[in-house]
N, C-alpha and C. Protein backbone atom coordinates (compact mmCIF):
# COMPACT_ATOMS: atom_id res chain seq x y z
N UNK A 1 0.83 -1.19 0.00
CA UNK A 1 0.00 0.00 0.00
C UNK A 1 0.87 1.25 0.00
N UNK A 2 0.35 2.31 -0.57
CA UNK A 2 1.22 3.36 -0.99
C UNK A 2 0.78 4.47 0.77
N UNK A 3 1.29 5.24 0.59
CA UNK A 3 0.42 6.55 1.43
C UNK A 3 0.13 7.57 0.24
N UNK A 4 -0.88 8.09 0.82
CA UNK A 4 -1.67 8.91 0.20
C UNK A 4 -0.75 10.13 -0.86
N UNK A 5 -0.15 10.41 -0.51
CA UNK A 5 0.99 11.46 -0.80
C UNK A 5 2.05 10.52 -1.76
N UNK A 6 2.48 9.15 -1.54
CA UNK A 6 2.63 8.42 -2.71
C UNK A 6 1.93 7.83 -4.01
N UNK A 7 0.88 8.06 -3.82
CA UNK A 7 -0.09 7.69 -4.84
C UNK A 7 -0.27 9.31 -5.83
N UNK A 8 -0.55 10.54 -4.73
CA UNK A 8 -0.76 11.23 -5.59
C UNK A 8 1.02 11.48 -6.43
N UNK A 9 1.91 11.12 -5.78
CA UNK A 9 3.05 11.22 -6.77
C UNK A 9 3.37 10.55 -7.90
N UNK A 10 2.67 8.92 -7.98
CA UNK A 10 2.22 7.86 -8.95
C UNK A 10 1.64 8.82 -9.58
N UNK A 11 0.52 9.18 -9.68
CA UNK A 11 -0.44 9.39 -10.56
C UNK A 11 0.42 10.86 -11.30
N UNK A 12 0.53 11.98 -10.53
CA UNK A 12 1.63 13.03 -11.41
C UNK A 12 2.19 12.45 -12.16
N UNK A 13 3.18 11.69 -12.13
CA UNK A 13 4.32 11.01 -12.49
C UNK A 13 3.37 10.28 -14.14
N UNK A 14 2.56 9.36 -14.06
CA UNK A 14 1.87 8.26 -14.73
C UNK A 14 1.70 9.72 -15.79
N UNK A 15 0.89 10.34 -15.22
CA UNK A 15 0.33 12.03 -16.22
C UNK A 15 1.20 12.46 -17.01
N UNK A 16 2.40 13.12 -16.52
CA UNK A 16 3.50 13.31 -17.13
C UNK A 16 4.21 12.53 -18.00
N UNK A 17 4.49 11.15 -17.75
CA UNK A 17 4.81 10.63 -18.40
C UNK A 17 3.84 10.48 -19.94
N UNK A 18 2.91 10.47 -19.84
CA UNK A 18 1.95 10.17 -20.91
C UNK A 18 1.83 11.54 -21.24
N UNK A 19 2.11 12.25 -20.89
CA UNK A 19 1.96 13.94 -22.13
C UNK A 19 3.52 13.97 -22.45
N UNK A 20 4.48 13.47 -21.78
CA UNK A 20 5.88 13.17 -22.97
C UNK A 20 5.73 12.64 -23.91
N UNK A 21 4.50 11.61 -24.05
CA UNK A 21 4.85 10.45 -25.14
C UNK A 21 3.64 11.13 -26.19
N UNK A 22 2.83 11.73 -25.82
CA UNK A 22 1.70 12.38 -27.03
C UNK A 22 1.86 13.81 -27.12
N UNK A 23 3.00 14.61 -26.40
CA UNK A 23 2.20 16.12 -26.53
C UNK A 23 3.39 16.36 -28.30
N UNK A 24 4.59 15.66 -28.37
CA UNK A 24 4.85 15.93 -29.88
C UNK A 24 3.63 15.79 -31.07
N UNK A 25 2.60 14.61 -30.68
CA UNK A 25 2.17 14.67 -31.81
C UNK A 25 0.67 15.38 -32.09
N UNK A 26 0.58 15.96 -33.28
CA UNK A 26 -0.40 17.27 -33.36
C UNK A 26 -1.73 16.74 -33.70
N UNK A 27 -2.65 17.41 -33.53
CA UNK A 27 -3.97 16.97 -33.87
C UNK A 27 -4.23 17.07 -35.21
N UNK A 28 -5.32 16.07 -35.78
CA UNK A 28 -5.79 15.92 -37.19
C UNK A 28 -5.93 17.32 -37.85
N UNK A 29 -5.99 17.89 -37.40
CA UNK A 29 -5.63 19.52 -38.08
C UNK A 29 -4.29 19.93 -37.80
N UNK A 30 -3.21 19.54 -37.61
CA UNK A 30 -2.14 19.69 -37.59
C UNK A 30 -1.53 20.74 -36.61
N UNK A 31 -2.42 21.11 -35.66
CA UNK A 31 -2.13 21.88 -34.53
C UNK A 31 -1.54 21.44 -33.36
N UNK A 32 -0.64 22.00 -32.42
CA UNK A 32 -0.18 21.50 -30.56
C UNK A 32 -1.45 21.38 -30.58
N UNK A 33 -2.10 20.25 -29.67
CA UNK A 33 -2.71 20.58 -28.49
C UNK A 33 -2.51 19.92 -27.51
N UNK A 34 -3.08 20.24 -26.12
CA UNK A 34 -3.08 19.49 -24.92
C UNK A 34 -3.93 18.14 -24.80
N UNK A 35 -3.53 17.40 -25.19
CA UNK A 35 -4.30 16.06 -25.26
C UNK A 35 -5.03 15.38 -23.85
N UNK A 36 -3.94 15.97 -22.61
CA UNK A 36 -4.57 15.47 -21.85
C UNK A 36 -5.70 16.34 -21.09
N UNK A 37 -5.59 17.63 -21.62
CA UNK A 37 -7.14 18.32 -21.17
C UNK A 37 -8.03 18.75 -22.94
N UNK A 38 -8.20 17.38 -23.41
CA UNK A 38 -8.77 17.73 -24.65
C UNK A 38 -10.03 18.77 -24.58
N UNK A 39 -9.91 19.73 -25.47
CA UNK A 39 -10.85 20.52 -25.65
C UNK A 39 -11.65 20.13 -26.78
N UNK A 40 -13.13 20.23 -26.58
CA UNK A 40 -14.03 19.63 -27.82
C UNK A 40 -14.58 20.92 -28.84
N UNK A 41 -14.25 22.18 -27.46
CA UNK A 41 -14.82 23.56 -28.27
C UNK A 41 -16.20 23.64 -27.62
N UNK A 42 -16.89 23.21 -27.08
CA UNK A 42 -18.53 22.49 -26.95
C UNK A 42 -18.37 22.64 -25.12
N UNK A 43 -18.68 23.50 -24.43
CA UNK A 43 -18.35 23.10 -22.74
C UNK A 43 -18.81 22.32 -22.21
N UNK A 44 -20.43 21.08 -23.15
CA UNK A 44 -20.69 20.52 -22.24
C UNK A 44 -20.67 19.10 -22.67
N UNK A 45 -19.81 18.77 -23.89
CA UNK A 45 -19.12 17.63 -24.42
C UNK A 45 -17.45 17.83 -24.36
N UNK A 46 -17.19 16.30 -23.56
CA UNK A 46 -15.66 16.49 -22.91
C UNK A 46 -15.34 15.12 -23.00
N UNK A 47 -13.92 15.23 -23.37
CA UNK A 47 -13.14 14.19 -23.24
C UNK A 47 -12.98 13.71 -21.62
N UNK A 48 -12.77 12.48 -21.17
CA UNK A 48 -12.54 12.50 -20.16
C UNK A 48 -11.33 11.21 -20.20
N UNK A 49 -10.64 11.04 -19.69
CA UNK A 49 -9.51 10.06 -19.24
C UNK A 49 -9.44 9.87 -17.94
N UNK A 50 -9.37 8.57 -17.47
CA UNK A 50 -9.17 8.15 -16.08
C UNK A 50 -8.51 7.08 -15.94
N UNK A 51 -7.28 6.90 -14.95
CA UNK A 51 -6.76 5.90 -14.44
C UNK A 51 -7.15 5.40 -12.97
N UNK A 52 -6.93 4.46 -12.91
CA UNK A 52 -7.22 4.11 -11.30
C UNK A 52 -6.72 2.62 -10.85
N UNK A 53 -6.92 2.19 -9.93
CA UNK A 53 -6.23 0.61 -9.50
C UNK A 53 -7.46 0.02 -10.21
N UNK A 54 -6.91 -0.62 -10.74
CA UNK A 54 -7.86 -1.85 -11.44
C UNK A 54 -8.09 -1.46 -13.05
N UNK A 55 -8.65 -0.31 -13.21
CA UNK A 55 -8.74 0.45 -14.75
C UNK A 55 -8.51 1.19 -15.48
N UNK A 56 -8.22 1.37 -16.71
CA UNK A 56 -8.49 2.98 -17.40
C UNK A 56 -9.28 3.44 -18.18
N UNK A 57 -9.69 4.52 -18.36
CA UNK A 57 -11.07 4.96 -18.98
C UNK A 57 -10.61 5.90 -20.01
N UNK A 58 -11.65 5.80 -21.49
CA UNK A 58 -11.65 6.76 -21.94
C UNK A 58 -12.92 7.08 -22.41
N UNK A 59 -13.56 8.50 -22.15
CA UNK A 59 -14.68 8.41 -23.08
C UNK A 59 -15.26 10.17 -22.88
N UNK A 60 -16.13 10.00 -24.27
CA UNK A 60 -17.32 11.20 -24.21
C UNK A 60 -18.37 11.44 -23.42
N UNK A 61 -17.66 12.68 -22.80
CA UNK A 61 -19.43 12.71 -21.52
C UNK A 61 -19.99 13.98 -22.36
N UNK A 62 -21.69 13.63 -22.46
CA UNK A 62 -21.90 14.99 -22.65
C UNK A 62 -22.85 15.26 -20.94
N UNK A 63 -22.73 16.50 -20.80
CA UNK A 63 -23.12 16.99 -19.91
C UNK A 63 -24.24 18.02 -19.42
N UNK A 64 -25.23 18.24 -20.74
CA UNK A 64 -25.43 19.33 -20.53
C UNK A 64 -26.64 19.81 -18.95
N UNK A 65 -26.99 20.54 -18.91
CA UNK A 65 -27.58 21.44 -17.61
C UNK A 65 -28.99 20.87 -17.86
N UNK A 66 -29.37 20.56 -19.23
CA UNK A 66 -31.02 20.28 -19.47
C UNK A 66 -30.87 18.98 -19.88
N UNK A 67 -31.42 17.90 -19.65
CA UNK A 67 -31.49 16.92 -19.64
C UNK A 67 -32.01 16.34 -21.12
N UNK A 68 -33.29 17.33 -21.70
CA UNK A 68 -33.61 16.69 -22.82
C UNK A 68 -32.61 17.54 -24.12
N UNK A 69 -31.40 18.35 -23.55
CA UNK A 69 -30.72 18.57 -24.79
C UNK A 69 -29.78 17.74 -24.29
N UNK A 70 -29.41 17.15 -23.40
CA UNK A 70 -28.42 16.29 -23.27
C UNK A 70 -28.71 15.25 -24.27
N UNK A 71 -29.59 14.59 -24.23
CA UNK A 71 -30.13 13.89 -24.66
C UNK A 71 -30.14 14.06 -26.78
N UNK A 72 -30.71 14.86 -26.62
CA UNK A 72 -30.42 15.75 -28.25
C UNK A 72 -29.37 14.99 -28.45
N UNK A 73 -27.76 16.03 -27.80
CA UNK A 73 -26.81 15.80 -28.43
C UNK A 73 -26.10 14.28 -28.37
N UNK A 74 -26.68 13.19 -27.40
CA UNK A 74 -26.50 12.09 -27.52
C UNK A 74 -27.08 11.36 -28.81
N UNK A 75 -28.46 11.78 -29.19
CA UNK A 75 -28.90 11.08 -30.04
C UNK A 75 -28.03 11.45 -31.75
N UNK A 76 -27.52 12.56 -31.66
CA UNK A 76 -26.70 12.90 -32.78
C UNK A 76 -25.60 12.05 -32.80
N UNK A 77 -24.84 11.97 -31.62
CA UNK A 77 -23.81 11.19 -31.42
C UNK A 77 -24.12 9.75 -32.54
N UNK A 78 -25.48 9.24 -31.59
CA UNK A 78 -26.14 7.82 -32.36
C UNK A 78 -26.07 8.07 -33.99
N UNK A 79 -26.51 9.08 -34.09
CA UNK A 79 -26.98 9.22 -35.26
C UNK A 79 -25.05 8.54 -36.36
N UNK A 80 -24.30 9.43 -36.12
CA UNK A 80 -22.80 9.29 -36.02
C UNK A 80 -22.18 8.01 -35.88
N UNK A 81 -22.85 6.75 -35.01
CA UNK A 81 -22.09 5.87 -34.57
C UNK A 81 -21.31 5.05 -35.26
N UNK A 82 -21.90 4.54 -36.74
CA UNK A 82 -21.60 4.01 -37.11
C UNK A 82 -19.68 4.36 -37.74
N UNK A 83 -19.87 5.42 -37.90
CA UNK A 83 -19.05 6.26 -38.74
C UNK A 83 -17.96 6.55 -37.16
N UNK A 84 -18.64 6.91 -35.91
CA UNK A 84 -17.29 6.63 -34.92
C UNK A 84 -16.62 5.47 -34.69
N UNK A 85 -17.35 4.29 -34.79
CA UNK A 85 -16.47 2.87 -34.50
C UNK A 85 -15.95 2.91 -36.03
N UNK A 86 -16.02 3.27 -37.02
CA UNK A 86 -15.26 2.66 -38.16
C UNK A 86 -13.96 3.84 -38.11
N UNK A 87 -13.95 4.51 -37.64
CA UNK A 87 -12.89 5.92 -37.00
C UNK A 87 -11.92 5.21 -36.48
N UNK A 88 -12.39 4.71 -35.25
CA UNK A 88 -11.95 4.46 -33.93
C UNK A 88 -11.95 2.76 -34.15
N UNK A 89 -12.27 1.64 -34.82
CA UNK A 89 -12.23 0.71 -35.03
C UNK A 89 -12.47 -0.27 -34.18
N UNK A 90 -13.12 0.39 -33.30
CA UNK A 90 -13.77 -0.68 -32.43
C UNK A 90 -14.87 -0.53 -32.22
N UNK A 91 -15.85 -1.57 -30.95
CA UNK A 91 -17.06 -0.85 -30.66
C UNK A 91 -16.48 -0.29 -29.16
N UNK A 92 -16.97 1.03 -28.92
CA UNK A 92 -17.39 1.72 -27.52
C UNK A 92 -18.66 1.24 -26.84
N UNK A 93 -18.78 1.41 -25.57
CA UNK A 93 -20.17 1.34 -24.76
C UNK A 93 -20.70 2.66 -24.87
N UNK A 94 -22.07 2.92 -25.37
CA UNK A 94 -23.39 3.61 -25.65
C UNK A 94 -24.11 4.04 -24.43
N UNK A 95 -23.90 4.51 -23.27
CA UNK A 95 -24.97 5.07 -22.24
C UNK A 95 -26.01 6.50 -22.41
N UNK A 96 -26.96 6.23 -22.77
CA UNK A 96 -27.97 7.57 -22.40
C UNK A 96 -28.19 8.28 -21.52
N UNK A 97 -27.60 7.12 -20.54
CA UNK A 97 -28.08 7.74 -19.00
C UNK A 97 -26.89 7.32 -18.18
N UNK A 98 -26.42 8.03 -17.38
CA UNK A 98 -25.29 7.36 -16.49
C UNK A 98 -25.07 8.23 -15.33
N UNK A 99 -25.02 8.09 -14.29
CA UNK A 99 -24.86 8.51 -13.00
C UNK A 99 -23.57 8.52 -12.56
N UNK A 100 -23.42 9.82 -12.74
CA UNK A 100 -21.78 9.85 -12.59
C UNK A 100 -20.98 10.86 -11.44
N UNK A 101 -20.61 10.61 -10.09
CA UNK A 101 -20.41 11.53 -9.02
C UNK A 101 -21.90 12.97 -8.80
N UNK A 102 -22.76 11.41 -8.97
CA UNK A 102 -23.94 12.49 -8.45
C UNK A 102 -24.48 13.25 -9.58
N UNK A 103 -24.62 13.17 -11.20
CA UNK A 103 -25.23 14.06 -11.78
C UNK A 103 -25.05 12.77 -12.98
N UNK A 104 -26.43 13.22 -13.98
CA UNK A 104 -26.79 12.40 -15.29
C UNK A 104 -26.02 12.85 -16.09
N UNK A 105 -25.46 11.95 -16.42
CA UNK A 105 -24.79 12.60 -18.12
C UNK A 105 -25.14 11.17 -19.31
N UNK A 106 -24.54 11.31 -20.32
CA UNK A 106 -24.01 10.47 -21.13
C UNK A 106 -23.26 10.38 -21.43
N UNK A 107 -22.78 9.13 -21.93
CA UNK A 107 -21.56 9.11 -22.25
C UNK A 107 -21.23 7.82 -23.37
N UNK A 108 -19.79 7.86 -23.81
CA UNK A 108 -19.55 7.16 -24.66
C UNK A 108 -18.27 6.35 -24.74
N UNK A 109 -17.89 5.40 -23.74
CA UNK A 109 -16.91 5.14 -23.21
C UNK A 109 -16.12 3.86 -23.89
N UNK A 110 -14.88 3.62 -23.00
CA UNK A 110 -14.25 2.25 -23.29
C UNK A 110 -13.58 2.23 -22.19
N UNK A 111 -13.77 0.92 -21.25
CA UNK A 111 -12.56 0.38 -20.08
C UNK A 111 -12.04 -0.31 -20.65
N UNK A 112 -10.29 -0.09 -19.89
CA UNK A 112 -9.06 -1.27 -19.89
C UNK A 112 -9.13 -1.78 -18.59
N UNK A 113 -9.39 -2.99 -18.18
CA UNK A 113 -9.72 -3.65 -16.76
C UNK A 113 -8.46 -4.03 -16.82
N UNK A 114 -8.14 -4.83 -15.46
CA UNK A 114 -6.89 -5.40 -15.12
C UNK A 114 -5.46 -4.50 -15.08
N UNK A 115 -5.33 -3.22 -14.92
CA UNK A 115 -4.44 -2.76 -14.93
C UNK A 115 -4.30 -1.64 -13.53
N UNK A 116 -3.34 -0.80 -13.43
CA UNK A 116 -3.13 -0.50 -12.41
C UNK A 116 -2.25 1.00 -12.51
N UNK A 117 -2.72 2.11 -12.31
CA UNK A 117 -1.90 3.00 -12.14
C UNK A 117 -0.28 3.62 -11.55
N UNK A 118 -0.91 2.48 -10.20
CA UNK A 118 0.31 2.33 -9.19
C UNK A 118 1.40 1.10 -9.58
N UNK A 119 1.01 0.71 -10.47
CA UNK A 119 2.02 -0.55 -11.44
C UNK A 119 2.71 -0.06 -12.49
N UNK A 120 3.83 0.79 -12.16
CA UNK A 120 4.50 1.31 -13.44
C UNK A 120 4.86 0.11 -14.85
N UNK A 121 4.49 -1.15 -14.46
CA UNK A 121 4.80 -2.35 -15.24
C UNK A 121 3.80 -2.49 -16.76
N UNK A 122 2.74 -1.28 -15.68
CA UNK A 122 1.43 -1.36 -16.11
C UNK A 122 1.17 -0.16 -17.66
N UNK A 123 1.72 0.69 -17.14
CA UNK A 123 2.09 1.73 -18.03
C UNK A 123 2.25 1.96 -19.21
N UNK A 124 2.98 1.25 -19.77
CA UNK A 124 2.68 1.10 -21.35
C UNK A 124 1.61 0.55 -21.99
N UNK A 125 1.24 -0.29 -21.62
CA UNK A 125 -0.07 -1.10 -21.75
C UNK A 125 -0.94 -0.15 -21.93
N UNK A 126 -1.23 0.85 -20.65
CA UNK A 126 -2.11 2.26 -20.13
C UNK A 126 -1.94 3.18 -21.07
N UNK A 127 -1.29 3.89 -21.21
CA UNK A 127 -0.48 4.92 -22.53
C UNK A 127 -0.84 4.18 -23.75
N UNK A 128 -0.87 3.17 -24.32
CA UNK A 128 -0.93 2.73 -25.56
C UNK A 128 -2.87 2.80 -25.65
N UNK A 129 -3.44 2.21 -25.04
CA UNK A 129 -4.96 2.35 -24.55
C UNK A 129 -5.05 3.48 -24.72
N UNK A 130 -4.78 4.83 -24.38
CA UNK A 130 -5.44 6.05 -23.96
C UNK A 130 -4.81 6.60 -25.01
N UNK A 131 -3.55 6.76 -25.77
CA UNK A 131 -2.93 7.09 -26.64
C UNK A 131 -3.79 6.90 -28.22
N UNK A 132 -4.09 5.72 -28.25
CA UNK A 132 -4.41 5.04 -29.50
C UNK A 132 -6.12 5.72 -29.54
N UNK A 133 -6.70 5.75 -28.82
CA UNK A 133 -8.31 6.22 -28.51
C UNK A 133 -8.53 7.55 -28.73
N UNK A 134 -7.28 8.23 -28.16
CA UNK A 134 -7.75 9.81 -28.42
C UNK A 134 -7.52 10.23 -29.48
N UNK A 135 -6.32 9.56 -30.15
CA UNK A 135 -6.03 10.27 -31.42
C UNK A 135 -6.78 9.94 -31.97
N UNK A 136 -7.72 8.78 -31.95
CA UNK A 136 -8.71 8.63 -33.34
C UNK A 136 -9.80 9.38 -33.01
N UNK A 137 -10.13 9.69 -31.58
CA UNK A 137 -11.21 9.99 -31.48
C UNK A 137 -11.18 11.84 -31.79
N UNK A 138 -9.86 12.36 -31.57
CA UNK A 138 -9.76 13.55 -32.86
C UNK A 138 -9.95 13.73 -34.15
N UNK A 139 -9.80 12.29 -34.87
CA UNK A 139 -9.56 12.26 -36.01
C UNK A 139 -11.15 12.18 -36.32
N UNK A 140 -12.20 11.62 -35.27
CA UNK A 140 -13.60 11.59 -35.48
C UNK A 140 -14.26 13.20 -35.40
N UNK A 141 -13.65 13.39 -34.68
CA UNK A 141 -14.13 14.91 -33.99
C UNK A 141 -13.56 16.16 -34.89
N UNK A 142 -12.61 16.09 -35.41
CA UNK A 142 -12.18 16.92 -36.52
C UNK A 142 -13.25 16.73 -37.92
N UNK A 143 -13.63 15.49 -37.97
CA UNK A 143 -14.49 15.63 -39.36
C UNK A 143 -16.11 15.60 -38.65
N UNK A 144 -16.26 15.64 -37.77
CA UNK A 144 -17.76 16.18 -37.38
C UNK A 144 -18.26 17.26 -36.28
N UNK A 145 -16.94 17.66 -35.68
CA UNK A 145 -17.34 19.05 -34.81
C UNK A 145 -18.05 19.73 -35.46
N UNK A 146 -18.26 20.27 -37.01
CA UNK A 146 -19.15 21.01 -36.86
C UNK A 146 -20.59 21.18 -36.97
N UNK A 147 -20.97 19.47 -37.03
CA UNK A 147 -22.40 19.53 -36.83
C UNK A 147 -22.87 19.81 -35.46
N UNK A 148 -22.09 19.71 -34.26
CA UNK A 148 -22.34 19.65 -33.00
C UNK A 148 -22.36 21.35 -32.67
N UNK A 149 -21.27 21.77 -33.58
CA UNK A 149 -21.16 23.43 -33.07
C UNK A 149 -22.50 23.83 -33.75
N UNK A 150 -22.69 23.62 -34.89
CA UNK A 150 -24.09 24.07 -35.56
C UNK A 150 -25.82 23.86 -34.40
N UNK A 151 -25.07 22.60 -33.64
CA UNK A 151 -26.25 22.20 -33.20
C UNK A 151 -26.32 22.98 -31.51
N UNK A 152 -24.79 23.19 -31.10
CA UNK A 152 -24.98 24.05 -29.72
C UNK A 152 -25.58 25.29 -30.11
């Protein structure tokens, strides 16, 4: 077991390390950006990334304040899906509804189970997962942000 103050130095550390290995490479529009606080342009559709003991996460929350435009912009998403897994080449999990630290959102996710933050062994494994997901999922989001901006 770590202490608390070692874990949050794991996790800095895990962070850092993974914006060494992606912040050279530029987004499908050929721009820097910060990959690990991806911006969608949209405040209430967000990238989200998470590590933790046991998993890692990547996925689309939308968030919005009204429930039936949340909803809206999920169903566009649907509308899209087909065309995001052939992007992204896999299938993602589809939630409409998800309860997430106390508030509804949706979302559009993928877990890596069995892995471990505090397992630097673990790490590449982690980085290659979260690495490989975002860039495509720019490469999705570059050719359809602007139906979503049209639609905020």
């Amino acid at each position: 077991m770590y202490s608390k103050k070692e874990e949050s130095i794991l996790r800095e550390q895990f962070w850092t390390t993974f914006g060494q290995y992606i912040s050279p490479i530029p987004s499908a529009e050929g721009i820097k950006i910060n990959w690990i606080n991806y911006k969608t342009g949209i405040r209430f559709i967000n990238v989200k990334m998470e590590v933790q003991k046991g998993f890692a996460y990547i996925g689309i929350e939308i968030s919005h304040d009204e429930l039936m435009a949340q909803a809206f912009f999920f169903e566009h998403f649907k509308l899209l899906q087909a065309e995001f897994e052939k992007t992204v080449s896999e299938k993602w999990k589809w939630e409409r509804n998800s309860i997430i630290k106390g508030k509804e959102i949706s979302r559009i996710y993928l877990l890596l189970n069995d892995v471990d933050i505090y397992k630097m062994a673990d790490w590449p494994l982690i980085i290659s997962f979260l690495k490989k997901r975002i860039l495509l999922f720019d490469l999705f989001w570059c050719e359809h942000k602007a139906v979503f901006e049209m639609l905020a």
